[in-house]
N, C-alpha and C. Protein backbone atom coordinates (compact mmCIF):
# COMPACT_ATOMS: atom_id res chain seq x y z
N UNK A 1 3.05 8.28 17.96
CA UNK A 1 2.65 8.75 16.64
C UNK A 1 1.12 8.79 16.61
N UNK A 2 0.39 9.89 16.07
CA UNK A 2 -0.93 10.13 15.97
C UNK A 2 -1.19 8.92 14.55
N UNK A 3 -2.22 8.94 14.40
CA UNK A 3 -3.27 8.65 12.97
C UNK A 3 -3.17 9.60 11.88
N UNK A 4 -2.71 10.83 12.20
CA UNK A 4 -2.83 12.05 11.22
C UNK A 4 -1.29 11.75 10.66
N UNK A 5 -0.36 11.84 11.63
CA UNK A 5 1.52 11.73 11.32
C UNK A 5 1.49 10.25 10.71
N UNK A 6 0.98 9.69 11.16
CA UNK A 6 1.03 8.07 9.88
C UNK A 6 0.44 8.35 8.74
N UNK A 7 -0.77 8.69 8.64
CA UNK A 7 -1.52 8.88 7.39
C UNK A 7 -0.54 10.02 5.94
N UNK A 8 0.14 10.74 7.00
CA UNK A 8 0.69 11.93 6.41
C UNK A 8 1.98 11.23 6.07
N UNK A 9 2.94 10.24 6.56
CA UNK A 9 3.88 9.44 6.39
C UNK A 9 3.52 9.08 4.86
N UNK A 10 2.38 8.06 5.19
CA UNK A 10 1.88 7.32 3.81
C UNK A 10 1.68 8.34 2.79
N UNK A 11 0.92 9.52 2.80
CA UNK A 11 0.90 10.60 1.96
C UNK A 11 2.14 10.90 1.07
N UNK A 12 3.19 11.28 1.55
CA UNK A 12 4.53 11.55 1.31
C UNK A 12 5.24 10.82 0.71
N UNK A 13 5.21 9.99 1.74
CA UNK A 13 6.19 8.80 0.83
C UNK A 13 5.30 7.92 -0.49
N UNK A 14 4.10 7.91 -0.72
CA UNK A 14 3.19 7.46 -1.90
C UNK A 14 3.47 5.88 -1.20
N UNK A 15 4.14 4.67 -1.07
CA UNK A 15 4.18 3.69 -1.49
C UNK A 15 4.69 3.37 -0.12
N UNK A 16 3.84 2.56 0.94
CA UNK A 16 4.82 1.90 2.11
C UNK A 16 4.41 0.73 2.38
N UNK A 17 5.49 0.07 3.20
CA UNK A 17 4.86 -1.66 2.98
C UNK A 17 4.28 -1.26 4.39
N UNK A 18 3.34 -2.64 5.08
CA UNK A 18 2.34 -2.44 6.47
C UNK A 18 3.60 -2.32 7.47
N UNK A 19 3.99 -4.07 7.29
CA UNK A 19 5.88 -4.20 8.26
C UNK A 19 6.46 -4.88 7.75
N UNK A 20 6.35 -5.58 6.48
CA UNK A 20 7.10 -6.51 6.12
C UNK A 20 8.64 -5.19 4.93
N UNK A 21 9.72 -5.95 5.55
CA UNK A 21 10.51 -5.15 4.78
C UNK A 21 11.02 -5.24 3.26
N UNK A 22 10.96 -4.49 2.48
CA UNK A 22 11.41 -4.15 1.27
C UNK A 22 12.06 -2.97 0.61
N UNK A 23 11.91 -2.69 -0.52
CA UNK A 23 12.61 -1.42 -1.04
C UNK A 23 11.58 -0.40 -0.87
N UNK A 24 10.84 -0.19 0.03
CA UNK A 24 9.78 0.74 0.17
C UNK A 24 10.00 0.90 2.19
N UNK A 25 9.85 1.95 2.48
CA UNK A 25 9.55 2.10 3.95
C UNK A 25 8.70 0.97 4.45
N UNK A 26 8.62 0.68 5.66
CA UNK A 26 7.66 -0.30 6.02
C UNK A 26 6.93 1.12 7.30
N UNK A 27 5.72 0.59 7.53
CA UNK A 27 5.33 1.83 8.52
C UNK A 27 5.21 1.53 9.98
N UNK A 28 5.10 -0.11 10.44
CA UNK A 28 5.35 -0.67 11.40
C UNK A 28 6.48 -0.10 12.41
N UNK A 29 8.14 -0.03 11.46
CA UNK A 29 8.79 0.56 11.76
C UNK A 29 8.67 1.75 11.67
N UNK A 30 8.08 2.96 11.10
CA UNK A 30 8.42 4.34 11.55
C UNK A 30 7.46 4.58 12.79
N UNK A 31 6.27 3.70 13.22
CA UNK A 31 5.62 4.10 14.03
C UNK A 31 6.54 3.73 15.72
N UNK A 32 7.51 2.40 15.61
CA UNK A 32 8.01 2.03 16.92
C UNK A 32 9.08 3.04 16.56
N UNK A 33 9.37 3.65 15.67
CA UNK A 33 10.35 4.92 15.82
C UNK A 33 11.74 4.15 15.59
N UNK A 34 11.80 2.83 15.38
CA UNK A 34 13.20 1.97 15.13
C UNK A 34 12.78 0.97 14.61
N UNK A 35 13.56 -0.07 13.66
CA UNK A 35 14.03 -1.19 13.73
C UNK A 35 12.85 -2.24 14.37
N UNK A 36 12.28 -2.88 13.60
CA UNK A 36 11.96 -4.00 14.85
C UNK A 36 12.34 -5.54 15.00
N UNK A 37 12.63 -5.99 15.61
CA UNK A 37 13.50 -7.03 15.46
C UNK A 37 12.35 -8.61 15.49
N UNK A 38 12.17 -9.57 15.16
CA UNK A 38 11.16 -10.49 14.94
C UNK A 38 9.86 -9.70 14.21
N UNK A 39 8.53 -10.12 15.19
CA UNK A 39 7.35 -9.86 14.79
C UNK A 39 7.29 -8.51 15.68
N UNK A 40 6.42 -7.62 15.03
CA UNK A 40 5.96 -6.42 15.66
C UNK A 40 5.11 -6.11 16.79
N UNK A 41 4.21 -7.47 17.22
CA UNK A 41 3.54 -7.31 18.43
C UNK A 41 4.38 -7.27 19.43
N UNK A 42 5.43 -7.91 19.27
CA UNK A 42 6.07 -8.24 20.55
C UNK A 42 6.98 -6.87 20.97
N UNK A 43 7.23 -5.96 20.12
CA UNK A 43 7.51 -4.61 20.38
C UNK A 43 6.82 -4.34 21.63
N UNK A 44 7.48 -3.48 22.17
CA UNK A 44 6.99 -2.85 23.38
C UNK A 44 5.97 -1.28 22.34
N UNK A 45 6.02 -0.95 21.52
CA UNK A 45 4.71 -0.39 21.09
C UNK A 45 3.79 -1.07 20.03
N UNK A 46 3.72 -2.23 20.54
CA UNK A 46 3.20 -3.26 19.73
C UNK A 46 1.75 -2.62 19.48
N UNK A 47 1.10 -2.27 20.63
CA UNK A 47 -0.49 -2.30 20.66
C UNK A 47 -0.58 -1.10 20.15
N UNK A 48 0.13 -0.38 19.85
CA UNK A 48 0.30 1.42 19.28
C UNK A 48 0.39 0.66 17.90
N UNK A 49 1.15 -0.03 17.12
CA UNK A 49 1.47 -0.41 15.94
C UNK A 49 -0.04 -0.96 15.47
N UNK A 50 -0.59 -1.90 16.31
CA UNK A 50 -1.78 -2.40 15.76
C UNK A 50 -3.02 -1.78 15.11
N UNK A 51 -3.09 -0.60 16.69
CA UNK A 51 -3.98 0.44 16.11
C UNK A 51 -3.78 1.13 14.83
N UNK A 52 -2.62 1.43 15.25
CA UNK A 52 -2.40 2.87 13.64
C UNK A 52 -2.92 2.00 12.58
N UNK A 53 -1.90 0.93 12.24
CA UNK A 53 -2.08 -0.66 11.33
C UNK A 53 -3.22 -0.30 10.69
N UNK A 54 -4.10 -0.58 11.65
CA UNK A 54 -5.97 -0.71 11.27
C UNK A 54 -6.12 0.41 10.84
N UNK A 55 -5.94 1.18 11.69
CA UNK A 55 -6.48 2.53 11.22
C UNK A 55 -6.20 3.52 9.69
N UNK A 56 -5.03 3.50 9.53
CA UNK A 56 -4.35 3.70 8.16
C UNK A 56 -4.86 3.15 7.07
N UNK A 57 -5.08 1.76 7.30
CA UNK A 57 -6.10 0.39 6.36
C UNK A 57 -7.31 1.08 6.33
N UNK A 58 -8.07 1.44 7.02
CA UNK A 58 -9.22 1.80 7.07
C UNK A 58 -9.87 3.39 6.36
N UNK A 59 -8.50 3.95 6.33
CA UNK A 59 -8.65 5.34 5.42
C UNK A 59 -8.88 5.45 3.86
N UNK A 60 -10.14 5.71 3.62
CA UNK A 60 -10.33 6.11 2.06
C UNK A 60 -9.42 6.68 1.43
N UNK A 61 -8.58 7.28 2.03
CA UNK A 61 -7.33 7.25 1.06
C UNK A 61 -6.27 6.76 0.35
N UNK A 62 -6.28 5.64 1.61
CA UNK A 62 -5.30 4.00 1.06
C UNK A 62 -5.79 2.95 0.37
N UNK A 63 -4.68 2.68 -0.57
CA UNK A 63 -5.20 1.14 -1.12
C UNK A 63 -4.40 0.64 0.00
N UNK A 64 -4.47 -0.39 0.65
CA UNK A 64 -4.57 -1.88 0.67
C UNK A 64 -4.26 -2.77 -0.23
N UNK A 65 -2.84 -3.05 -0.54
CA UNK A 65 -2.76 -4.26 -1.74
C UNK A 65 -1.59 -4.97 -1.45
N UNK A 66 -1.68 -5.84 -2.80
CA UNK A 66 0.16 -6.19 -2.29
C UNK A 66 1.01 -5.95 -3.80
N UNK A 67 1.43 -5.02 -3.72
CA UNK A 67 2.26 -4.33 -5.16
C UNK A 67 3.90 -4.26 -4.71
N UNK A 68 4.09 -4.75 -3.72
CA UNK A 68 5.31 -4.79 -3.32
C UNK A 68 5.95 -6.27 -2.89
N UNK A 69 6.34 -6.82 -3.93
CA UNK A 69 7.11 -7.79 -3.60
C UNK A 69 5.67 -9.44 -3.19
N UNK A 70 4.04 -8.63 -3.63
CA UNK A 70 3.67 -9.70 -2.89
C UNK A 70 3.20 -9.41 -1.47
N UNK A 71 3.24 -8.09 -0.86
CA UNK A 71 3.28 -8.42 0.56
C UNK A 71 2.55 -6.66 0.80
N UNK A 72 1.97 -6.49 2.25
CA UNK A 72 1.10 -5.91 2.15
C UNK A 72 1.61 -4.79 1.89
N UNK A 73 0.83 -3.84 1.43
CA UNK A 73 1.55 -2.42 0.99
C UNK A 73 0.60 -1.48 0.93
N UNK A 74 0.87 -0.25 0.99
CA UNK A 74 -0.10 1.03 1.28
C UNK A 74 0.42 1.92 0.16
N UNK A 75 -0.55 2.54 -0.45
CA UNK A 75 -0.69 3.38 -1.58
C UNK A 75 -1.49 4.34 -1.56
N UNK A 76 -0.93 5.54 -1.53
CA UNK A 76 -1.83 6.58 -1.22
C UNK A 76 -2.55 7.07 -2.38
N UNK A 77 -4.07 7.49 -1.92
CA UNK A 77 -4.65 7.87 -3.05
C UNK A 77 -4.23 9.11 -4.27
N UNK A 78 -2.92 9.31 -4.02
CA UNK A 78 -2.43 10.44 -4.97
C UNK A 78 -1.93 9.81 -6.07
N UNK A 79 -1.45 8.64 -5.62
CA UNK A 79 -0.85 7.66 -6.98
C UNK A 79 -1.57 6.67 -7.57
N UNK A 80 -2.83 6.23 -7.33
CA UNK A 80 -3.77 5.98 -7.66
C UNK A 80 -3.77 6.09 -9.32
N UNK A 81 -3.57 6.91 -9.87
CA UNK A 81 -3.63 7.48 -11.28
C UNK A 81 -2.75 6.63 -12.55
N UNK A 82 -1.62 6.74 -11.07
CA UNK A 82 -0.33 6.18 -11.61
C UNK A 82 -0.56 5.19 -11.93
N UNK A 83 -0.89 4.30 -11.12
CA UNK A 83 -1.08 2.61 -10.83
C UNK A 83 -2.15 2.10 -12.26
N UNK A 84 -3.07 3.50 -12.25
CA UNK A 84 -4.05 3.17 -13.16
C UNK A 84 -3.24 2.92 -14.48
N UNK A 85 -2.09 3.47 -14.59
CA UNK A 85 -1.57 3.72 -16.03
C UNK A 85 -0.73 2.76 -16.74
N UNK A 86 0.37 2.62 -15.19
CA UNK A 86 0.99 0.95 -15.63
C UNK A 86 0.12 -0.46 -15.22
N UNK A 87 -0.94 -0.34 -14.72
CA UNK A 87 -1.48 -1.76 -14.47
C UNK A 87 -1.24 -2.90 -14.95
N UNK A 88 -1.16 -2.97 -16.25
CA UNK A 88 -0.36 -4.14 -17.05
C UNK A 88 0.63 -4.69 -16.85
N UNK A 89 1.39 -3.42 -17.07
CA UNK A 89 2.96 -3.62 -16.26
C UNK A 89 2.97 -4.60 -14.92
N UNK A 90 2.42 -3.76 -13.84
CA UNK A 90 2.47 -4.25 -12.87
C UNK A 90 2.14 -5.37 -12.13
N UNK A 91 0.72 -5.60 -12.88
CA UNK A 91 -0.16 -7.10 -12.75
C UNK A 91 -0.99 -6.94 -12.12
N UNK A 92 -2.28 -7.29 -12.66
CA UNK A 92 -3.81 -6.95 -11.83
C UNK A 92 -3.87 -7.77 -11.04
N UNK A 93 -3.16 -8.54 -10.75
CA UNK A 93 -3.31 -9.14 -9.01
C UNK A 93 -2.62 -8.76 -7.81
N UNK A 94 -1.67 -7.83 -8.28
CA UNK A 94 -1.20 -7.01 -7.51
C UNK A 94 -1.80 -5.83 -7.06
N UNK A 95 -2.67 -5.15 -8.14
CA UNK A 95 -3.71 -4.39 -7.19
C UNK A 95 -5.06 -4.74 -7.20
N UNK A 96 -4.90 -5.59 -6.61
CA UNK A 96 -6.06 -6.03 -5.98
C UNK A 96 -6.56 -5.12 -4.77
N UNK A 97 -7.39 -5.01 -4.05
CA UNK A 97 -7.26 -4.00 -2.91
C UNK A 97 -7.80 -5.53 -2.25
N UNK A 98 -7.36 -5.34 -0.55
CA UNK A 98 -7.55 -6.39 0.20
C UNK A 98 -7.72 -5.69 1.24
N UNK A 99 -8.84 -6.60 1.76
CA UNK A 99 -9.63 -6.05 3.01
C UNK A 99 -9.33 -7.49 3.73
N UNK A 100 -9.30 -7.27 5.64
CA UNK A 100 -9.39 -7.99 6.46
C UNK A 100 -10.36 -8.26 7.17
N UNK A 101 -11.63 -9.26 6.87
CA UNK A 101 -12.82 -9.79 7.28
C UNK A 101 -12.85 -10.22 8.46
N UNK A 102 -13.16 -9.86 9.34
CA UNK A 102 -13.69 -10.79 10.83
C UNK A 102 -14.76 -11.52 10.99
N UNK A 103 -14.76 -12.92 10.51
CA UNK A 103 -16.15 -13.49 10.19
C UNK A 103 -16.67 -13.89 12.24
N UNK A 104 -17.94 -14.21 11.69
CA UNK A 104 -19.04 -14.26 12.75
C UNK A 104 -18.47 -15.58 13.36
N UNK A 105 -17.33 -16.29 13.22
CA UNK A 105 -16.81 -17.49 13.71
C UNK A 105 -15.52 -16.78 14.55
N UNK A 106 -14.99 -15.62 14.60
CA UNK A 106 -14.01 -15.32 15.06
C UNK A 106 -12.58 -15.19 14.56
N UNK A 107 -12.63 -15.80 12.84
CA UNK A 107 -11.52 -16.26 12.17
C UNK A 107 -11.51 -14.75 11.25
N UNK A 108 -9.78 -14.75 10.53
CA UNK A 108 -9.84 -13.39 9.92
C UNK A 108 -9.71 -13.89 8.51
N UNK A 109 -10.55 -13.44 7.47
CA UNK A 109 -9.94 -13.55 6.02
C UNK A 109 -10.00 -12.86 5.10
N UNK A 110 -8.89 -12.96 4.16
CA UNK A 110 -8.62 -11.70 3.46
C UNK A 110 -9.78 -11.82 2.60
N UNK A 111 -10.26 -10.24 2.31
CA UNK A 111 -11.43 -10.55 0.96
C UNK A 111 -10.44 -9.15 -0.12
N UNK A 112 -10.87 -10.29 -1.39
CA UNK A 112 -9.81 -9.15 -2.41
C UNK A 112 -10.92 -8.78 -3.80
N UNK A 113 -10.86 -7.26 -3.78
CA UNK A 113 -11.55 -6.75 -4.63
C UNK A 113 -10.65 -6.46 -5.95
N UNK A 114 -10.63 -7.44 -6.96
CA UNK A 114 -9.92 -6.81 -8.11
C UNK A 114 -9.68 -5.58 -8.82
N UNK A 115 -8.80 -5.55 -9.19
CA UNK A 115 -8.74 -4.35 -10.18
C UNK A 115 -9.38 -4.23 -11.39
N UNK A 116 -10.13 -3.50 -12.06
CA UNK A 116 -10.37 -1.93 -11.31
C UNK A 116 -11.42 -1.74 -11.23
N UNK A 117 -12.23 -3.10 -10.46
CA UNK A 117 -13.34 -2.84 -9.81
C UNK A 117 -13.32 -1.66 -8.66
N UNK A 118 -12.38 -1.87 -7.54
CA UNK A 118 -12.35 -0.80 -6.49
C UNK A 118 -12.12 1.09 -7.00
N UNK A 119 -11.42 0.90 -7.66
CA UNK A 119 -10.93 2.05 -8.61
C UNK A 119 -12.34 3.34 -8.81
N UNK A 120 -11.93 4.62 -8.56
CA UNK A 120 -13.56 5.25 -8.48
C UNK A 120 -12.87 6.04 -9.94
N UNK A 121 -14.29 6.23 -10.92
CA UNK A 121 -14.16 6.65 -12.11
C UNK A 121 -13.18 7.85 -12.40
N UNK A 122 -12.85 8.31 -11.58
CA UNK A 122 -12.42 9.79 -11.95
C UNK A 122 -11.04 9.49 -11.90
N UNK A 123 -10.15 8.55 -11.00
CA UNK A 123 -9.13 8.59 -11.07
C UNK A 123 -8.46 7.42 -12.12
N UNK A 124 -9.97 6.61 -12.89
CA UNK A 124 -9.64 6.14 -13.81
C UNK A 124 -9.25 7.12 -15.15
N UNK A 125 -10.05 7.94 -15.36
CA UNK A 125 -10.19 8.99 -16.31
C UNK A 125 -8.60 9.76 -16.07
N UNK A 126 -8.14 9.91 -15.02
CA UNK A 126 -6.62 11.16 -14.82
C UNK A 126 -5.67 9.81 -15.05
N UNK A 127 -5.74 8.68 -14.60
CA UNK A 127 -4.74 7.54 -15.44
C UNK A 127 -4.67 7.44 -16.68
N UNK A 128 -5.71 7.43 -17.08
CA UNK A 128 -5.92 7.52 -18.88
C UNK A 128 -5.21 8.79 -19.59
N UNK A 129 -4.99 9.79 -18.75
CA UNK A 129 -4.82 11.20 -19.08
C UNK A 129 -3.10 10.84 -19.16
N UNK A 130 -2.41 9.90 -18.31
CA UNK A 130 -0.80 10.31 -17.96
C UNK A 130 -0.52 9.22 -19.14
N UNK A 131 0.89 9.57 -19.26
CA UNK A 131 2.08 8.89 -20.10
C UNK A 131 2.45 7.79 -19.33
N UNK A 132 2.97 6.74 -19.72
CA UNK A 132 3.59 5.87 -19.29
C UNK A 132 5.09 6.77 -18.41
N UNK A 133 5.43 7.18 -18.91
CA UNK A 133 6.74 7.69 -17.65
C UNK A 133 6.32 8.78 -16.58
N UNK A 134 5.20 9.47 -17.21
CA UNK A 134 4.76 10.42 -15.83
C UNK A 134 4.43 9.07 -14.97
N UNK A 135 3.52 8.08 -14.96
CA UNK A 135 3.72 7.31 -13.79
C UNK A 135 4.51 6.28 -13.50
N UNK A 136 5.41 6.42 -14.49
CA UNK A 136 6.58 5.31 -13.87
C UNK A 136 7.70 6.13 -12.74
N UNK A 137 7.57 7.75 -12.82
CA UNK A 137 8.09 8.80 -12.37
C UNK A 137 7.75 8.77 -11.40
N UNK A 138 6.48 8.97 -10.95
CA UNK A 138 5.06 9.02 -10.20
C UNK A 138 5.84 7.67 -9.23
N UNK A 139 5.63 6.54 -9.38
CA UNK A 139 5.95 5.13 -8.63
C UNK A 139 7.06 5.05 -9.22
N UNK A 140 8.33 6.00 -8.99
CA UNK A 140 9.83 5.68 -9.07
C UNK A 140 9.96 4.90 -7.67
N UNK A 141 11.29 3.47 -8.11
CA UNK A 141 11.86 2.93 -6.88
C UNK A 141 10.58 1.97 -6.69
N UNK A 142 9.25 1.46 -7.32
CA UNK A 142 8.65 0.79 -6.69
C UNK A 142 8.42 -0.26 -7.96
N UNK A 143 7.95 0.42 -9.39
CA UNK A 143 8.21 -0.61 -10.43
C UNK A 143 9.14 -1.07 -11.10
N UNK A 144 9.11 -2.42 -12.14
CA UNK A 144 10.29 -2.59 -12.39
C UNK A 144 10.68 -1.73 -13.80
N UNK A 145 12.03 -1.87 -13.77
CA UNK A 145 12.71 -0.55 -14.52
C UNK A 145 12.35 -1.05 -16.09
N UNK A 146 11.81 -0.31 -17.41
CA UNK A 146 11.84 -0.50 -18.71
C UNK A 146 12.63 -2.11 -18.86
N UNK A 147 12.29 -2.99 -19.59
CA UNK A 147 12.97 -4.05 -20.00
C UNK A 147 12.71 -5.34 -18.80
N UNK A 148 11.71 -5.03 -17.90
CA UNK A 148 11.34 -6.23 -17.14
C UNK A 148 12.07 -6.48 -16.10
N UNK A 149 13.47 -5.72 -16.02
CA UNK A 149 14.27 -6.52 -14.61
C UNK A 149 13.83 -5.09 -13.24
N UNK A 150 13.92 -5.53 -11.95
CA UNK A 150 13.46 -5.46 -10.95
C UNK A 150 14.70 -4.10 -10.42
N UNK A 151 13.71 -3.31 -9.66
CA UNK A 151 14.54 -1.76 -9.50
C UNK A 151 15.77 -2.14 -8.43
């Protein structure tokens, strides 16, 4: 799998977890093309998984958060709007955007930019613009359904 066919994965589908599984695609698995059974390094396209991993993270087009269950998740900048609209709903610590630091000691730690600090003005302004069901429409299958219980 290229960088472009992942990125374009995430595009499509709006909402994928990194590898941890849930009610959302995970992308770990579409990149080993199956199933992976334990942890994903140990895949025989482990070091293919890592790269894309980073690389996908690293695209101005993705959030980086954990809106799924808690756990890492990719959000493409098309729904962005959406997210802007239910935020409440959803919980501003859930979009948090989270970045992976490599400090000058060798150790990795997460640094988390709250919401809606990361957020760039314009797609604050087209959130403000939608209805509550255009983006509950928008992030169907990912929030929880009217009345608080879980999709």
């Amino acid at each position: 799998m290229t960088l472009e066919e992942a990125l374009t994965f995430v595009e499509e589908t709006g909402v994928v977890l990194e590898s941890a599984r849930g009610m959302v695609p995970n992308l770990a698995e579409v990149i080993a093309g199956q199933p992976v059974a334990g942890r994903w390094w140990g895949h025989p396209k482990g070091h293919e998984i890592f790269g894309l991993l980073r690389a996908v993270r690293a695209s101005a087009d993705i959030l980086v958060c954990r809106l799924v269950d808690g756990k890492v998740t990719f959000v493409h900048r098309r729904l962005w709007p959406a997210l802007v609209r239910v935020a409440e709903i959803v919980g501003m610590d859930r979009l948090a955007q989270i970045q992976e630091i490599h400090t000058s000691g060798g150790r990795h730690e997460v640094e988390e930019t709250p919401f809606p600090q990361w957020v760039p003005r314009s797609v604050l302004q087209q959130g403000e613009r939608l209805t509550e069901k255009e983006a509950r429409e928008a992030l169907q299958g990912v929030l929880p359904v009217a009345g608080g219980s879980e999709p």
